[in-house]
C-alpha atoms as a PDB file:
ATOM      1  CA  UNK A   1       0.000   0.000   0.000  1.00  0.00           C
ATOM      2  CA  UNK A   2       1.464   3.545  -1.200  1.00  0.00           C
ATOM      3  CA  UNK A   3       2.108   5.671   1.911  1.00  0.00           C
ATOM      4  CA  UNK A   4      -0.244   8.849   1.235  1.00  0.00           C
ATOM      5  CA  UNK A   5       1.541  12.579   1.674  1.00  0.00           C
ATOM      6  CA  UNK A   6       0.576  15.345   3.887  1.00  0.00           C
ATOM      7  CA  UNK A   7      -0.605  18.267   2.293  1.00  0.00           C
ATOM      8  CA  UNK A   8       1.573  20.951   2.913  1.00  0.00           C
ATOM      9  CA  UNK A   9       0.684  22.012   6.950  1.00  0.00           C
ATOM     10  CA  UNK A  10      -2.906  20.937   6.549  1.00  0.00           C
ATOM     11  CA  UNK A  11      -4.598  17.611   7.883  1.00  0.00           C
ATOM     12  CA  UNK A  12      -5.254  16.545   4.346  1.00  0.00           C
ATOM     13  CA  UNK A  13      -3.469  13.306   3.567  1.00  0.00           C
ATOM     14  CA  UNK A  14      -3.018  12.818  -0.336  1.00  0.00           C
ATOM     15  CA  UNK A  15      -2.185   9.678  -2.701  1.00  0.00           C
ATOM     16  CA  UNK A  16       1.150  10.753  -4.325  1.00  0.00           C
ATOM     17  CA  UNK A  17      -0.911  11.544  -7.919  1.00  0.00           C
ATOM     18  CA  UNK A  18      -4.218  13.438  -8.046  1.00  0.00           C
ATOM     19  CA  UNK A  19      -6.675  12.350 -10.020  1.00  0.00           C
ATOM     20  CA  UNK A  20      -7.877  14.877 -12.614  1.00  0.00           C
ATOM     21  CA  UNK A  21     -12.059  15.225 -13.218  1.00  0.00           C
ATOM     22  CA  UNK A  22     -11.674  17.681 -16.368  1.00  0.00           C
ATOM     23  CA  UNK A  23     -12.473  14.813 -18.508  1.00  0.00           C
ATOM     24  CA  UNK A  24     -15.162  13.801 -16.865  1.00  0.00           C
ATOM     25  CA  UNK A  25     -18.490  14.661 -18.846  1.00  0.00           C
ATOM     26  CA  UNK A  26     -16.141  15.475 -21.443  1.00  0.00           C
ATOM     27  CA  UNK A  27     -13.807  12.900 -22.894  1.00  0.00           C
ATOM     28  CA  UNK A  28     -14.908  10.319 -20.569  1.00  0.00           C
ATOM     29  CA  UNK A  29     -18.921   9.908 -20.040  1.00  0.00           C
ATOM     30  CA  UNK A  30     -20.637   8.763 -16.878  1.00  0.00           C
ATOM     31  CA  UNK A  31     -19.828   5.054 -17.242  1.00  0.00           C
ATOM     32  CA  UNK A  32     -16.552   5.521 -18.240  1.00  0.00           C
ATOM     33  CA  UNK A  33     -15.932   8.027 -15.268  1.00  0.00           C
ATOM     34  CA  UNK A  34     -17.257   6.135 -12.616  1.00  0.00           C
ATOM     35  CA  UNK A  35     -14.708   2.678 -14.008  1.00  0.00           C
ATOM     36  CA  UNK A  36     -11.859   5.418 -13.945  1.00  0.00           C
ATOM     37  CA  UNK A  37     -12.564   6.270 -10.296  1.00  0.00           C
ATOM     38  CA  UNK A  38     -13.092   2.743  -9.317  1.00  0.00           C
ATOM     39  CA  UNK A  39      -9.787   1.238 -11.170  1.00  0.00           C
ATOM     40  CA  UNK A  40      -7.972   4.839  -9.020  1.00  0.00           C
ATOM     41  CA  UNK A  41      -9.490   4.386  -5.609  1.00  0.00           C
ATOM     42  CA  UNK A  42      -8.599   0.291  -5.989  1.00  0.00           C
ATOM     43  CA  UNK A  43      -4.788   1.275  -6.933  1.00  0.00           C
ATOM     44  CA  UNK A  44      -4.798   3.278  -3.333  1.00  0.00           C
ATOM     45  CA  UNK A  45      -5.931   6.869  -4.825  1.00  0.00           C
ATOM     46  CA  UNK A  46      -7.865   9.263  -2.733  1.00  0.00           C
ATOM     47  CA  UNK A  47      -6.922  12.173  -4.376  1.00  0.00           C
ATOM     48  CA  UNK A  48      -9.367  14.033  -6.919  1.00  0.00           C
ATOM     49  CA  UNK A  49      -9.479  16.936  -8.819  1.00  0.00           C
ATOM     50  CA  UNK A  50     -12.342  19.357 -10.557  1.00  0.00           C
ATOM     51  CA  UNK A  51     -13.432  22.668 -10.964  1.00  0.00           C
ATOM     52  CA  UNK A  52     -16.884  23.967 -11.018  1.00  0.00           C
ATOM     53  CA  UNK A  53     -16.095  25.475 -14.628  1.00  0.00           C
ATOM     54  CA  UNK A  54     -15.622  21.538 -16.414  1.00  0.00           C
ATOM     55  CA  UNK A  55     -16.269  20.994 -18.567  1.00  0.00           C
ATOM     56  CA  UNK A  56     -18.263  24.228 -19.292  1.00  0.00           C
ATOM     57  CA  UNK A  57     -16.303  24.206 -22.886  1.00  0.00           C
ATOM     58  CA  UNK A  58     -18.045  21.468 -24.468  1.00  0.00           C
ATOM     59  CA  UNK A  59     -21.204  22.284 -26.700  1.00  0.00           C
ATOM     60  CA  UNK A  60     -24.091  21.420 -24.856  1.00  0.00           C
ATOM     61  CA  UNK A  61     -22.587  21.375 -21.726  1.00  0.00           C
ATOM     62  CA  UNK A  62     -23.654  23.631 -18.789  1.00  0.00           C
ATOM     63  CA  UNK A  63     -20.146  23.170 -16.518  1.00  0.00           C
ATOM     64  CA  UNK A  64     -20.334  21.323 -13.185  1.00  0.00           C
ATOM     65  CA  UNK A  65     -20.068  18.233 -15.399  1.00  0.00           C
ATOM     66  CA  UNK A  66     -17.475  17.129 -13.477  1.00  0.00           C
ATOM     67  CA  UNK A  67     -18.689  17.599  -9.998  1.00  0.00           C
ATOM     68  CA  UNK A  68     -22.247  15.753 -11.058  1.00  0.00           C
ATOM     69  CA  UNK A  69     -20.007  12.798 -11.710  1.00  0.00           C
ATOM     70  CA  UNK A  70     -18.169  12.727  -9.029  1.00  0.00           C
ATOM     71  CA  UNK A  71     -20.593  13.527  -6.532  1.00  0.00           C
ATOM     72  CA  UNK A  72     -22.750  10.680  -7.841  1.00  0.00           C
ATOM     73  CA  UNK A  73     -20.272   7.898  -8.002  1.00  0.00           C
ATOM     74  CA  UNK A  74     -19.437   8.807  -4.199  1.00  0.00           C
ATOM     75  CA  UNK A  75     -22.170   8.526  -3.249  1.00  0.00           C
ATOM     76  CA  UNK A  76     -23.255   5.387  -5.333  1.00  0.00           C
ATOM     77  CA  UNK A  77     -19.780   3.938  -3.687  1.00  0.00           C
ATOM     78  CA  UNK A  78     -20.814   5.498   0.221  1.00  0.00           C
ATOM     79  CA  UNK A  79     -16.575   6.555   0.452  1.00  0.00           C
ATOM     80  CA  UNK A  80     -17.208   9.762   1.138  1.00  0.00           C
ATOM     81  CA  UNK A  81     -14.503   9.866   4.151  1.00  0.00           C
ATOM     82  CA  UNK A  82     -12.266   8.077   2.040  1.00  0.00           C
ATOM     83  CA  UNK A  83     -11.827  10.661  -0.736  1.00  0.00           C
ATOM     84  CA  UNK A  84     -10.047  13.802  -0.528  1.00  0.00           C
ATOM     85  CA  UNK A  85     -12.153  16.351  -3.346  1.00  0.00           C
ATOM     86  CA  UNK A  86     -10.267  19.318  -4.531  1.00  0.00           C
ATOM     87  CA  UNK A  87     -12.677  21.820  -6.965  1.00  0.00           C
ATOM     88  CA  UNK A  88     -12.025  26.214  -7.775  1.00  0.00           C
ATOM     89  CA  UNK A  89     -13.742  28.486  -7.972  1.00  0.00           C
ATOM     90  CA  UNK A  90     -14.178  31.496 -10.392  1.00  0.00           C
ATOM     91  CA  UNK A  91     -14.293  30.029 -13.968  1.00  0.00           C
ATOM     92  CA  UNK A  92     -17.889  28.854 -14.018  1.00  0.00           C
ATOM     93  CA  UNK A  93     -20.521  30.499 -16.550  1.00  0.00           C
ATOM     94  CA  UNK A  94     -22.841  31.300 -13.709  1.00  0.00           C
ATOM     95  CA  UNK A  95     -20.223  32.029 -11.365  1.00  0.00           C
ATOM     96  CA  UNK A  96     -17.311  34.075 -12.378  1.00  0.00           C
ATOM     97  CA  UNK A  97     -14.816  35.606 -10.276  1.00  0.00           C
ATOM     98  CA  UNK A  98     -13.492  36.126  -7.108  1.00  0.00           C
ATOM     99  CA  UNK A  99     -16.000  38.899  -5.572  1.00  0.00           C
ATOM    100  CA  UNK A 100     -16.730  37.205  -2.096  1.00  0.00           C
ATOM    101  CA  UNK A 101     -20.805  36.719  -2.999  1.00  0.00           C
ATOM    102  CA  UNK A 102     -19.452  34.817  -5.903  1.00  0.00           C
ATOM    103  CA  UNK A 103     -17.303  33.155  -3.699  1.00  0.00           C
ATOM    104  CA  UNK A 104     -19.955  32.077  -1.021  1.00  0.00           C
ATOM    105  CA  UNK A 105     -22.374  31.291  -4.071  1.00  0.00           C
ATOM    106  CA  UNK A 106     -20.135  29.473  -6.149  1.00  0.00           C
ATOM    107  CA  UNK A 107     -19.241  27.083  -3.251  1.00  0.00           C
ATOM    108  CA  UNK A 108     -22.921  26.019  -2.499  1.00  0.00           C
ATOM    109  CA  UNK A 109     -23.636  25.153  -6.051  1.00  0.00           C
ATOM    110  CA  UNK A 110     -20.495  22.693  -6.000  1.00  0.00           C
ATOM    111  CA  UNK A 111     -21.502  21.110  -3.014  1.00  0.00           C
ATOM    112  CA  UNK A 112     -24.988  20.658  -4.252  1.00  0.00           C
ATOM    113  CA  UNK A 113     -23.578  19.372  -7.541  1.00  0.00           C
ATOM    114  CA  UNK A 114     -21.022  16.660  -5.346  1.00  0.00           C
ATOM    115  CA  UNK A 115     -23.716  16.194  -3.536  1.00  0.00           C
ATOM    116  CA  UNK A 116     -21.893  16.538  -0.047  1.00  0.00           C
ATOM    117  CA  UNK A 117     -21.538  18.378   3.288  1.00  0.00           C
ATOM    118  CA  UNK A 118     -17.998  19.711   2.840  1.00  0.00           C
ATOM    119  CA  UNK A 119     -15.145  20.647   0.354  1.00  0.00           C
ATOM    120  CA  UNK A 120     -12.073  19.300   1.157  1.00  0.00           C
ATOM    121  CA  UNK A 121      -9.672  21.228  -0.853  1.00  0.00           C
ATOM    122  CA  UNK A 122     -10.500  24.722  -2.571  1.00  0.00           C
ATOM    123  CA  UNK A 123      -8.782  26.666  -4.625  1.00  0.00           C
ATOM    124  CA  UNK A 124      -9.281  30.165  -6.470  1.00  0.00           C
ATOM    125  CA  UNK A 125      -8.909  28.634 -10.203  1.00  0.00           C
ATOM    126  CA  UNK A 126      -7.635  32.024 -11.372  1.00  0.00           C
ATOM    127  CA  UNK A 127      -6.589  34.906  -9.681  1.00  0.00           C
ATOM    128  CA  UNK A 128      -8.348  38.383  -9.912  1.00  0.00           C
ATOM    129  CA  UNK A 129      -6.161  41.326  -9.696  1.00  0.00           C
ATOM    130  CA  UNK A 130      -9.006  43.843  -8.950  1.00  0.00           C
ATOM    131  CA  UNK A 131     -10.176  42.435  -5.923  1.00  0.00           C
ATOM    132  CA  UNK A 132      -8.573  42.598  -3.011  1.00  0.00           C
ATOM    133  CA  UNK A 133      -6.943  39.679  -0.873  1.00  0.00           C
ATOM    134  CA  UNK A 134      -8.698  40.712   2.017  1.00  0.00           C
ATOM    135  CA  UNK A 135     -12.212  40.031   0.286  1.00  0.00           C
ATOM    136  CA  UNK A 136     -10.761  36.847  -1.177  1.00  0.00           C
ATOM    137  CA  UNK A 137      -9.425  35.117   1.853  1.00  0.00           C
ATOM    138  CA  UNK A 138     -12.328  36.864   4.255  1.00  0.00           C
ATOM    139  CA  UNK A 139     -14.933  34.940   2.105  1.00  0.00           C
ATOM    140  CA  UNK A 140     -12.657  31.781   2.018  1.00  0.00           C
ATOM    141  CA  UNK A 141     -12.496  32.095   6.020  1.00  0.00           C
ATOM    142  CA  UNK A 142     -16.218  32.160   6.160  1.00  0.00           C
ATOM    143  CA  UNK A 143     -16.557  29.165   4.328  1.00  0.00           C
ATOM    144  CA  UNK A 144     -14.046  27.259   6.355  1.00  0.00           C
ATOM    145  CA  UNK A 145     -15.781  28.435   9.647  1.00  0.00           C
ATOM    146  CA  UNK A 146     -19.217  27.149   8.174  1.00  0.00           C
ATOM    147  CA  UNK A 147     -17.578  23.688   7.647  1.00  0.00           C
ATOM    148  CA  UNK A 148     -18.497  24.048   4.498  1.00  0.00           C
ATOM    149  CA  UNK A 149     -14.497  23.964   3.308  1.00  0.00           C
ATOM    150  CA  UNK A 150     -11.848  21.874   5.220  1.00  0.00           C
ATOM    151  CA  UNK A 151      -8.992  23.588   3.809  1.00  0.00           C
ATOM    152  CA  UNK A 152      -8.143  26.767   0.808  1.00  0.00           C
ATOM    153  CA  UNK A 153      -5.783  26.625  -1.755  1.00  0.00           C
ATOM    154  CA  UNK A 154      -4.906  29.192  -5.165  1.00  0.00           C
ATOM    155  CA  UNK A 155      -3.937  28.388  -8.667  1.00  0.00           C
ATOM    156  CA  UNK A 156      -2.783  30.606 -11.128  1.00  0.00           C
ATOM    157  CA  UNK A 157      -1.539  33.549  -8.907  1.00  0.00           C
ATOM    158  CA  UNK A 158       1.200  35.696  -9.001  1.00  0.00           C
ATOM    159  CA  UNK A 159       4.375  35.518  -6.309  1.00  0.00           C
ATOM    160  CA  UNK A 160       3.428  39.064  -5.039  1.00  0.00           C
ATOM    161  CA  UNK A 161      -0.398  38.496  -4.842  1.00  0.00           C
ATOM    162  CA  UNK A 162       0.506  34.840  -3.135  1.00  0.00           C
ATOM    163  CA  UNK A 163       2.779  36.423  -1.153  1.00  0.00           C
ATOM    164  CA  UNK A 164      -0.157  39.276  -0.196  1.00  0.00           C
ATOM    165  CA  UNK A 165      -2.419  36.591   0.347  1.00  0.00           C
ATOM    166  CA  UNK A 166      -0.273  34.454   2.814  1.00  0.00           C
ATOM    167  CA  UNK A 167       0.550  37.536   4.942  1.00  0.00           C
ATOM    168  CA  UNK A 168      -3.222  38.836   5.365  1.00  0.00           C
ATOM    169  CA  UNK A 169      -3.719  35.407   6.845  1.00  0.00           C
ATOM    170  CA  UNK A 170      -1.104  35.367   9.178  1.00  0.00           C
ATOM    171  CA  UNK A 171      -2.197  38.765  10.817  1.00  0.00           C
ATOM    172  CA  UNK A 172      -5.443  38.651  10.894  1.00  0.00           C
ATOM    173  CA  UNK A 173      -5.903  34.928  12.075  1.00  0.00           C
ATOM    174  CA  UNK A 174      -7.481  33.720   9.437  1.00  0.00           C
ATOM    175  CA  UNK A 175      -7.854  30.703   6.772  1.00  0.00           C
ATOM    176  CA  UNK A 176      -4.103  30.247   4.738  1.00  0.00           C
ATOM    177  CA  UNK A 177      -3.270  29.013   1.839  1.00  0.00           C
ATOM    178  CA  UNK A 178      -2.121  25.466   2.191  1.00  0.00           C
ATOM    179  CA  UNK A 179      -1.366  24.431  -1.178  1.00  0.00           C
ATOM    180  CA  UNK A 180      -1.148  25.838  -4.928  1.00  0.00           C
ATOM    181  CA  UNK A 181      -1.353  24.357  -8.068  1.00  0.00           C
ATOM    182  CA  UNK A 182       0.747  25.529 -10.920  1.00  0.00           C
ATOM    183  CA  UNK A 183       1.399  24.600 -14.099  1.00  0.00           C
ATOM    184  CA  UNK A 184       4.222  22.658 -14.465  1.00  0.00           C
ATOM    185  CA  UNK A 185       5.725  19.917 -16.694  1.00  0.00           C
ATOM    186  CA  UNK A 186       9.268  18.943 -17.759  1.00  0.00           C
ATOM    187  CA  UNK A 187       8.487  20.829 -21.160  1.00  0.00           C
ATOM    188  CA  UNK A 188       7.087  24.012 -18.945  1.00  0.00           C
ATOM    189  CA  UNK A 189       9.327  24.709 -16.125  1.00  0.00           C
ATOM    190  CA  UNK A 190       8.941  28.388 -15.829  1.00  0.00           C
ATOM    191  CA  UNK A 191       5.857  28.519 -15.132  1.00  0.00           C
ATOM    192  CA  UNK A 192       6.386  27.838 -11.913  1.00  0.00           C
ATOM    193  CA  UNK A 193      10.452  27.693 -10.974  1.00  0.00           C
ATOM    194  CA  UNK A 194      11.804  30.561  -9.465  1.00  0.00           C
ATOM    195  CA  UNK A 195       9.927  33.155  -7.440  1.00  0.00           C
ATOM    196  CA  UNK A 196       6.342  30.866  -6.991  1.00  0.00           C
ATOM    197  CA  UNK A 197       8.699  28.013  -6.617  1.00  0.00           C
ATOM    198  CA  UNK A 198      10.288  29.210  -4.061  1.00  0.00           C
ATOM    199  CA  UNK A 199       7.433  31.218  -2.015  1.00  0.00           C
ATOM    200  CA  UNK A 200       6.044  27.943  -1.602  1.00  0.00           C
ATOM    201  CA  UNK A 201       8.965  26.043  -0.522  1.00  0.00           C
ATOM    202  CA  UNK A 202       9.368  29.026   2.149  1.00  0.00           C
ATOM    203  CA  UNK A 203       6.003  29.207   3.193  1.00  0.00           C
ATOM    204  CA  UNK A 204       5.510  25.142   3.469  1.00  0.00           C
ATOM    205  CA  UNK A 205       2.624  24.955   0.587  1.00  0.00           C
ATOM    206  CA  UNK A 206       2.313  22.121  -0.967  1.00  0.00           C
ATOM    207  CA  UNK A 207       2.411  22.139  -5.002  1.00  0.00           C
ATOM    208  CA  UNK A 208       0.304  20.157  -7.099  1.00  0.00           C
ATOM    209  CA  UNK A 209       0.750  20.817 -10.383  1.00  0.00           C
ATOM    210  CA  UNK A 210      -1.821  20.703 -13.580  1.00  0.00           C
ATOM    211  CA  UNK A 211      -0.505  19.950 -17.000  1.00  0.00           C
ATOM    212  CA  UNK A 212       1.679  17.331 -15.760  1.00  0.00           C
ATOM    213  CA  UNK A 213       1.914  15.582 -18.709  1.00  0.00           C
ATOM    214  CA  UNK A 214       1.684  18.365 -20.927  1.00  0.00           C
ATOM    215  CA  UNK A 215      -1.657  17.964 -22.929  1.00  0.00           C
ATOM    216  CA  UNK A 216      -0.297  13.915 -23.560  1.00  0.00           C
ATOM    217  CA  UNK A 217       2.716  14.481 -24.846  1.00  0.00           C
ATOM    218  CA  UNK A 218       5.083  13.492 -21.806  1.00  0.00           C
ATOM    219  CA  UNK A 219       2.913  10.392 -22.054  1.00  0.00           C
ATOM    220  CA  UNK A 220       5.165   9.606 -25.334  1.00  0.00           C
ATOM    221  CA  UNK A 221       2.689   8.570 -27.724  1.00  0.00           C
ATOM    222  CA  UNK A 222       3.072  12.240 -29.933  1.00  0.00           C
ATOM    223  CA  UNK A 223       6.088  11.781 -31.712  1.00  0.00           C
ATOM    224  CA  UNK A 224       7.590  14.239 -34.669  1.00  0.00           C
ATOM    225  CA  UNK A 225       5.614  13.185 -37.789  1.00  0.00           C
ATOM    226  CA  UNK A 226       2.664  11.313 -36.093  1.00  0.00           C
ATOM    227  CA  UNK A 227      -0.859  11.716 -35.990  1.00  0.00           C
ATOM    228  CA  UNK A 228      -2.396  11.106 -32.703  1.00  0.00           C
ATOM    229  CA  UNK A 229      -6.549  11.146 -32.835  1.00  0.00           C
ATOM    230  CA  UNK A 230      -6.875  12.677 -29.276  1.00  0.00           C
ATOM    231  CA  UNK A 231      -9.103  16.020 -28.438  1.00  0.00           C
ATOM    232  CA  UNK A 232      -5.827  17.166 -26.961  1.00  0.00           C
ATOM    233  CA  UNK A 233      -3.344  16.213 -30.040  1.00  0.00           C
ATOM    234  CA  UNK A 234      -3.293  20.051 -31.175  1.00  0.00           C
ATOM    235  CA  UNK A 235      -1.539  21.049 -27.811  1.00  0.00           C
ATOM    236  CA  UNK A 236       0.441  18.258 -27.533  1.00  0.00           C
ATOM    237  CA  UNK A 237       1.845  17.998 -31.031  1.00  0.00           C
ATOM    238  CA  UNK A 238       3.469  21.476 -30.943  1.00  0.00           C
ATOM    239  CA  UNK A 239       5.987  19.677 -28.309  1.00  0.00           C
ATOM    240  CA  UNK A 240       6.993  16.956 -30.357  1.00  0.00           C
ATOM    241  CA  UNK A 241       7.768  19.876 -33.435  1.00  0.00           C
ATOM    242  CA  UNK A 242      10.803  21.180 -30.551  1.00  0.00           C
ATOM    243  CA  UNK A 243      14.111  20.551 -30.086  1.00  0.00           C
ATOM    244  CA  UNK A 244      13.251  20.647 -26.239  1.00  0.00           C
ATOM    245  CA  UNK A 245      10.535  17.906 -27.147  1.00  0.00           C
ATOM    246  CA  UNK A 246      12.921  15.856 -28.956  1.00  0.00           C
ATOM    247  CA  UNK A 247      15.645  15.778 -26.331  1.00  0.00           C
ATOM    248  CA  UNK A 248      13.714  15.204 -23.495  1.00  0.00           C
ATOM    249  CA  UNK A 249      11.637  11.941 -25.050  1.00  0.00           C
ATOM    250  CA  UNK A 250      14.921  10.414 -26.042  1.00  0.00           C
ATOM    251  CA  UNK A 251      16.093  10.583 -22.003  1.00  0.00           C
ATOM    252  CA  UNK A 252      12.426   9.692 -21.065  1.00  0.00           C
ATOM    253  CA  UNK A 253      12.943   6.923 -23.466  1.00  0.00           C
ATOM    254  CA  UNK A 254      16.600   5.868 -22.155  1.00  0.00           C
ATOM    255  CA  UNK A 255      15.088   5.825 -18.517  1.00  0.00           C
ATOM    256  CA  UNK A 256      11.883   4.315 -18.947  1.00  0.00           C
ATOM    257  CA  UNK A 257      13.504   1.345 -20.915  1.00  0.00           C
ATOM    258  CA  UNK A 258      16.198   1.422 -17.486  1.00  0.00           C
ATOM    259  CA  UNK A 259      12.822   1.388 -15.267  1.00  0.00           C
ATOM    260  CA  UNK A 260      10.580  -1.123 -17.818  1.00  0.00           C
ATOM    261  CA  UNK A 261       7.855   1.606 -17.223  1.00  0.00           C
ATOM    262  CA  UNK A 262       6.173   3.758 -18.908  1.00  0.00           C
ATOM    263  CA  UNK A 263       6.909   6.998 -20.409  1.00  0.00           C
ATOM    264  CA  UNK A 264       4.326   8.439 -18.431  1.00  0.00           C
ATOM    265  CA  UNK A 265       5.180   7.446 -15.621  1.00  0.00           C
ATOM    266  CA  UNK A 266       8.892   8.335 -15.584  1.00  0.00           C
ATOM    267  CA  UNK A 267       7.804  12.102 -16.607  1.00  0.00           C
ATOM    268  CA  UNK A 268       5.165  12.114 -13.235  1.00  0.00           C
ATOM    269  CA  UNK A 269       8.212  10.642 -11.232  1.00  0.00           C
ATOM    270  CA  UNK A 270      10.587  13.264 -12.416  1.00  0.00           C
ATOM    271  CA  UNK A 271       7.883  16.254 -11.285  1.00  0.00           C
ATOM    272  CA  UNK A 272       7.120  14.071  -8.182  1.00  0.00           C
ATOM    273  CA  UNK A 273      11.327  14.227  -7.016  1.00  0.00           C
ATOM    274  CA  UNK A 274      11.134  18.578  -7.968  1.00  0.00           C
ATOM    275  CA  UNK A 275      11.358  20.229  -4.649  1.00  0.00           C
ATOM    276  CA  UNK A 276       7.372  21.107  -3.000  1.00  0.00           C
ATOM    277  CA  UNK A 277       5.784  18.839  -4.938  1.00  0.00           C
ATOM    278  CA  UNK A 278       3.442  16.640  -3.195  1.00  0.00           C
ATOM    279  CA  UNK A 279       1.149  15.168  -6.185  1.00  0.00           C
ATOM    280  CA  UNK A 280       0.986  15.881  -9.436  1.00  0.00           C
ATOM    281  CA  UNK A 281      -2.295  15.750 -11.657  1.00  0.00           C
ATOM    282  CA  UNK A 282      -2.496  13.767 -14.341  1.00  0.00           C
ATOM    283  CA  UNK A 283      -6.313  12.613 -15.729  1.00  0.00           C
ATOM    284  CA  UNK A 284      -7.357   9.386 -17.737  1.00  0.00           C
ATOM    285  CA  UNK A 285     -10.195   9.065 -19.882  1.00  0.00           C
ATOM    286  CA  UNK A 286     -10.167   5.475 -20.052  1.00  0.00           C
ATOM    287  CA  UNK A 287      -9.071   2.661 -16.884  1.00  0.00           C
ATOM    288  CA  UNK A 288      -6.398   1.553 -19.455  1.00  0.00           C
ATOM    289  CA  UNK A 289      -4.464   4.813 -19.011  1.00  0.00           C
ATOM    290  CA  UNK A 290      -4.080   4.458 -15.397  1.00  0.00           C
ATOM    291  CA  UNK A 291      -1.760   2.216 -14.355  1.00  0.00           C
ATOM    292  CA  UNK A 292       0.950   4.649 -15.864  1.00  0.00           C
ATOM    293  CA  UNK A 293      -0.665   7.207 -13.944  1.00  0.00           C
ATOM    294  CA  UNK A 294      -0.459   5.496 -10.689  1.00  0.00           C
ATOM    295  CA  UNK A 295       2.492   3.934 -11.164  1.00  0.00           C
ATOM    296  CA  UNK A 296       4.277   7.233  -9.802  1.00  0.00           C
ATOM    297  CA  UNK A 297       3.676   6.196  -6.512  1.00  0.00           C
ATOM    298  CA  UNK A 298       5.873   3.305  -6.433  1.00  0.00           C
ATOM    299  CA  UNK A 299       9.241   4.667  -9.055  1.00  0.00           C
ATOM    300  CA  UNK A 300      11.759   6.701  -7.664  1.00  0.00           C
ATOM    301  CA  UNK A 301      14.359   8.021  -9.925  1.00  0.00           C
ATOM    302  CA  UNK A 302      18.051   7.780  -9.146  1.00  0.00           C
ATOM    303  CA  UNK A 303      19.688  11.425  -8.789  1.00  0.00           C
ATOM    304  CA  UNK A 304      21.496  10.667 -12.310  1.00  0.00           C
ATOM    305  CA  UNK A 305      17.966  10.309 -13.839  1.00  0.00           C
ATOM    306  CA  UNK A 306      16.585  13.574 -12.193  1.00  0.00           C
ATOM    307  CA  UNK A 307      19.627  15.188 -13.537  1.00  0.00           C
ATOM    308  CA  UNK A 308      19.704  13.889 -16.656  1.00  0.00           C
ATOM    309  CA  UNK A 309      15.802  14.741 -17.245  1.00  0.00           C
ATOM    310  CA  UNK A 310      16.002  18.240 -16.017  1.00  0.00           C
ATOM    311  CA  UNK A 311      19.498  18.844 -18.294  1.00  0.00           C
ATOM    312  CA  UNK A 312      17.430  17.163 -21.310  1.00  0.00           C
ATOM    313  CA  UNK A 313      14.699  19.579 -20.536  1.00  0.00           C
ATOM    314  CA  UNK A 314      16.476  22.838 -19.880  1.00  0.00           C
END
């Protein structure tokens, strides 16, 4: 059994890969969700992750897709307690922004759409400039005080407005930040090294990144010259078009043929060894896909591999 991973200084304990809802009522319909969160939960995972906004981008589609699902097949399984349920705020249709009525609303339609007494994890999806930190986290704080959210997190924010954020907290007593979720990828590594990396690391969040395998393409199946039919083959292709691309799938190659495992799995284990990170995301529309999700949890890389990943990818 895979030793689960405290989430930053909350009481949140976290499988080692977070499951990713965006393709839920998307890529992956009811049925299909509900075997994907079976074959997870049976490999040790309690660790998923939505947003109220998915998958608001599909014609015909309303957003809360996600959530539905998932708050259906919990209940349908009664592991409630079991399952550690991330979501945002700010990105839905009906719900946009970070204004704290938005906030407060936004919340209570998720947990009508999970179908549940409490959030465990939630996170602003993207930050707002214009409004002010201390409406943010105040509204956060209220939601955490109503039970209604165990613990807040932010995505998408700035060093200085994290930074803002994190320091409001402190003085006035109130909710913090415990984790943030960047994006982040061995083909996207300033997005989030350097000033965000390092906030984090001195402020004890815990980073779980998004993009982890870069749209599929860490997952090695895009290759220069090949045609992958995928709703996500656009972004992924323009990797495999890059010197970058080419150099780091010839060490992910080398090491997963070192490792006999998957592609995949060697690019999650490289992000997993990067200093803050607790559990990266990675999603699967189909059970097949998972086991080189999962798999994560059980490879460590040797130093030399790290190395010779990051060099590949620099």
């Amino acid at each position: 059994m895979t030793s689960l991973r405290k989430l930053g200084s909350s009481d949140l304990e976290v499988f080692p890969l977070s499951l990713g809802g965006n393709v839920f009522g998307w890529t992956a319909d009811e049925q299909a969700s509900f075997a994907v969160l079976d074959a997870y939960t049976a490999a040790g995972g309690n660790f998923i992750d939505t947003a109220d906004a998915y998958s608001a981008w599909v014609e015909g589609n309303q957003g809360g897709e996600s959530e539905t699902i998932i708050g259906k097949w919990v209940n349908a399984r009664g592991n409630r307690s079991d399952v550690v349920i991330a979501t945002k705020v700010s990105q839905h249709p009906e719900y946009q922004g970070l204004s704290a009525a938005n906030i407060k609303a936004a919340a209570d339609a998720s947990l009508r759409r999970l179908d549940t007494d409490y959030i465990d994890l939630y996170y602003t999806h993207f930050d707002q400039p214009q409004v002010p930190v201390e409406e943010i986290i105040g509204a956060l704080d209220e939601l955490v005080k109503a039970g209604k959210v165990r613990q807040i997190a932010a995505s998408n924010i700035t060093p200085e407005r994290l930074q803002a954020s994190l320091e409001f907290s402190d003085r006035e007593g109130l909710a913090r930040y415990v984790a943030l979720q960047p994006h982040y990828n061995l083909v996207s590594r300033d997005t989030y090294e350097g000033p965000l990396q390092d906030l984090a690391a001195r402020e004890g969040l815990a980073a779980v990144p998004y993009f982890s395998l870069a749209s599929g393409f860490l997952t090695g199946k895009y290759r220069p010259g090949t045609t992958v039919d995928s709703a996500r083959a656009g972004g992924a292709q323009k990797y495999a078009d890059t010197e970058r691309g080419r150099k780091v799938l010839a060490a992910l190659d080398e090491i997963a043929a070192a490792h006999e495992a998957p592609v995949a799995t060697v690019a999650l284990a490289w992000l997993a060894a990067q200093p803050t990170i607790t559990a990266p995301i990675a999603s699967a529309r189909t059970v097949e896909q998972l086991p080189a999700l999962v798999g994560v949890a059980q490879l460590k890389l040797t130093d030399a591999e790290v190395d010779r990943l990051t060099q590949a990818s620099a």
